[in-house]
Protein backbone atom coordinates (compact mmCIF):
# COMPACT_ATOMS: atom_id res chain seq x y z
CA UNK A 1 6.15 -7.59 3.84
CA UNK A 2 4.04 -5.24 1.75
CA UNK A 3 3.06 -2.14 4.80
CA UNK A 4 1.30 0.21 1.74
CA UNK A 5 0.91 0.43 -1.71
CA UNK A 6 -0.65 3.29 -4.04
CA UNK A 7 -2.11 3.13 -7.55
CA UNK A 8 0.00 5.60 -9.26
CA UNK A 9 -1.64 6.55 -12.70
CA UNK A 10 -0.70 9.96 -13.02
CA UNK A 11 2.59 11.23 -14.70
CA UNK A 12 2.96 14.02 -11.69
CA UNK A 13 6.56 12.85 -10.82
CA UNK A 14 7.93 13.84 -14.48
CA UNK A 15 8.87 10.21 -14.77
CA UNK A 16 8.35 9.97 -18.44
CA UNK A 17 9.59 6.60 -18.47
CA UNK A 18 5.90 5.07 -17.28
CA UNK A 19 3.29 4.61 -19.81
CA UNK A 20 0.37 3.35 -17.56
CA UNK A 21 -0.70 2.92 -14.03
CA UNK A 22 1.42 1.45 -11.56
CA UNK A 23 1.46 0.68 -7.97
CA UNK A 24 3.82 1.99 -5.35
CA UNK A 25 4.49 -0.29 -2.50
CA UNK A 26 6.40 0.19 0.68
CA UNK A 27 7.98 -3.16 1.15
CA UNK A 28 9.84 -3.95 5.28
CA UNK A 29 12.06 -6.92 4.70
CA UNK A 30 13.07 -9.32 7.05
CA UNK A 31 16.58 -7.79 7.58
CA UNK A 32 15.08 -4.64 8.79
CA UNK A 33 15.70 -2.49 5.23
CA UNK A 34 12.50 -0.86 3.85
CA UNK A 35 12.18 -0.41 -0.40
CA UNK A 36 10.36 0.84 -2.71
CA UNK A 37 8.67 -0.91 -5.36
CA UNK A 38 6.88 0.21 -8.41
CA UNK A 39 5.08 -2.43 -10.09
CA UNK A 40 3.21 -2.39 -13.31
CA UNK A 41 -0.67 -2.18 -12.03
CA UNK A 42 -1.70 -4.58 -15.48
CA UNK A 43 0.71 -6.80 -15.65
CA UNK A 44 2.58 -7.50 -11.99
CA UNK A 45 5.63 -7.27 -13.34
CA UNK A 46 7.85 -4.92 -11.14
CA UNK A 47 9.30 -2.38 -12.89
CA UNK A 48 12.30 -1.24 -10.39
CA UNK A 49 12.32 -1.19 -6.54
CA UNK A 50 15.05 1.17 -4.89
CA UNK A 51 16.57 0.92 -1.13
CA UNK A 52 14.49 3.45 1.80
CA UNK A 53 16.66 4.17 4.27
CA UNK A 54 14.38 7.97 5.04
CA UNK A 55 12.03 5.31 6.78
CA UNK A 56 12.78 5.47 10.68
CA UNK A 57 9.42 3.29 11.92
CA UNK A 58 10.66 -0.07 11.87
CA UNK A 59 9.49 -1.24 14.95
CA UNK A 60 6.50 0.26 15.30
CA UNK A 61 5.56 -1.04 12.02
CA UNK A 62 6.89 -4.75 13.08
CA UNK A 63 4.41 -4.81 15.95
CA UNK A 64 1.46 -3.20 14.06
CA UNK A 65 1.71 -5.81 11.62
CA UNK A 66 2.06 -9.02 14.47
CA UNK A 67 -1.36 -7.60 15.62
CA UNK A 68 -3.25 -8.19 12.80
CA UNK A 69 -4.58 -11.03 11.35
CA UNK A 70 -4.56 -10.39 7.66
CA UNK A 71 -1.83 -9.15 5.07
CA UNK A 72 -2.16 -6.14 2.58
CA UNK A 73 -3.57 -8.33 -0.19
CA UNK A 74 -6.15 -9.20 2.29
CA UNK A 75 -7.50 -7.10 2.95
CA UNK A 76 -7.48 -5.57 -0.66
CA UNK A 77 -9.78 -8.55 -1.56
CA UNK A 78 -11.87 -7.67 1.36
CA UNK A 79 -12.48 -3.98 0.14
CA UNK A 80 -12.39 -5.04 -3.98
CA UNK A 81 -16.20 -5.85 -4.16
CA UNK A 82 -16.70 -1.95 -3.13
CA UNK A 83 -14.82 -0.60 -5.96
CA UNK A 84 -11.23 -0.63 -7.57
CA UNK A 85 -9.03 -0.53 -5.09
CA UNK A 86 -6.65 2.49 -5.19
CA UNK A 87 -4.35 2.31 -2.09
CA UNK A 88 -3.75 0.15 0.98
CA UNK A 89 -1.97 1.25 4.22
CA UNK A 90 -1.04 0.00 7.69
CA UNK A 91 -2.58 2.14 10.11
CA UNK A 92 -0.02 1.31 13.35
CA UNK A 93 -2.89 3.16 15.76
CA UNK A 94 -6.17 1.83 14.45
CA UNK A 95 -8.79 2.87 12.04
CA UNK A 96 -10.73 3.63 14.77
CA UNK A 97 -7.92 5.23 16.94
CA UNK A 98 -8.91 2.39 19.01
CA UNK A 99 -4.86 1.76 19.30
CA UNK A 100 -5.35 -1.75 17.39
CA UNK A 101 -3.55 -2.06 13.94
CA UNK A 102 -5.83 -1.94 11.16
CA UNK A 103 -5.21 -1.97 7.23
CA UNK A 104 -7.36 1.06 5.53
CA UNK A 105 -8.28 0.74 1.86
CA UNK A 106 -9.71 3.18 -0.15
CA UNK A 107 -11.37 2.31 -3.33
CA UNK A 108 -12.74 4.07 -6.08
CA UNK A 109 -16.97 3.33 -7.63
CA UNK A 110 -18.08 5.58 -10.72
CA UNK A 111 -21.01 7.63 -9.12
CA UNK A 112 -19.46 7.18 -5.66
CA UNK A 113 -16.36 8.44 -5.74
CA UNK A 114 -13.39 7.50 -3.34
CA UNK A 115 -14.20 5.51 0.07
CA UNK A 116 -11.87 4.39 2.49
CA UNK A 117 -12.94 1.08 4.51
């Protein structure tokens, strides 16, 4: 299950290797064992995914994402007619900091700049 994902489209990590934008996702499998995925932000193709094992949330995260009611590319769509979206994160407390999980999205508009809905 996809928990976050970033539009990378700056070279800042000296990884040479990349020639365009690509996004980084935080993926929690079913076993347990988070990765990391980069994946070509034209395209979809993924372009490598490595083993997390830094990541120490797992079940926090597992019951954040049983209480909501829509996935990462959800709510993506949701947030797209606002802008391009640039990033898309599980927020385990709430948007709010109501305590109820929420996925934030921030996009990007010429002339408005970054939002986060």
């Amino acid at each position: 299950t996809a928990v976050s994902a970033e539009l990378d489209d700056e070279d800042d990590d000296g990884d040479d290797r990349r020639q365009r934008a690509a996004w980084e996702v935080d993926v929690l499998a079913g076993d347990g064992t988070w990765h990391d995925v980069r994946v070509d932000a034209v395209t979809g193709k993924v372009l490598g995914s490595e083993r997390d094992d830094d990541e120490d949330d797992t079940a926090e995260v597992r019951a954040a994402l049983k209480g909501t009611s829509v996935d990462a590319a959800a709510a993506a769509r949701a947030a797209a007619g606002h802008g391009t979206v640039t990033s898309v994160e599980l927020d385990e407390d709430g948007h709010y900091g109501d305590g109820k999980p929420a996925w934030e999205v921030e996009t990007y508009a010429s002339g408005k700049g970054e939002r986060e809905w």
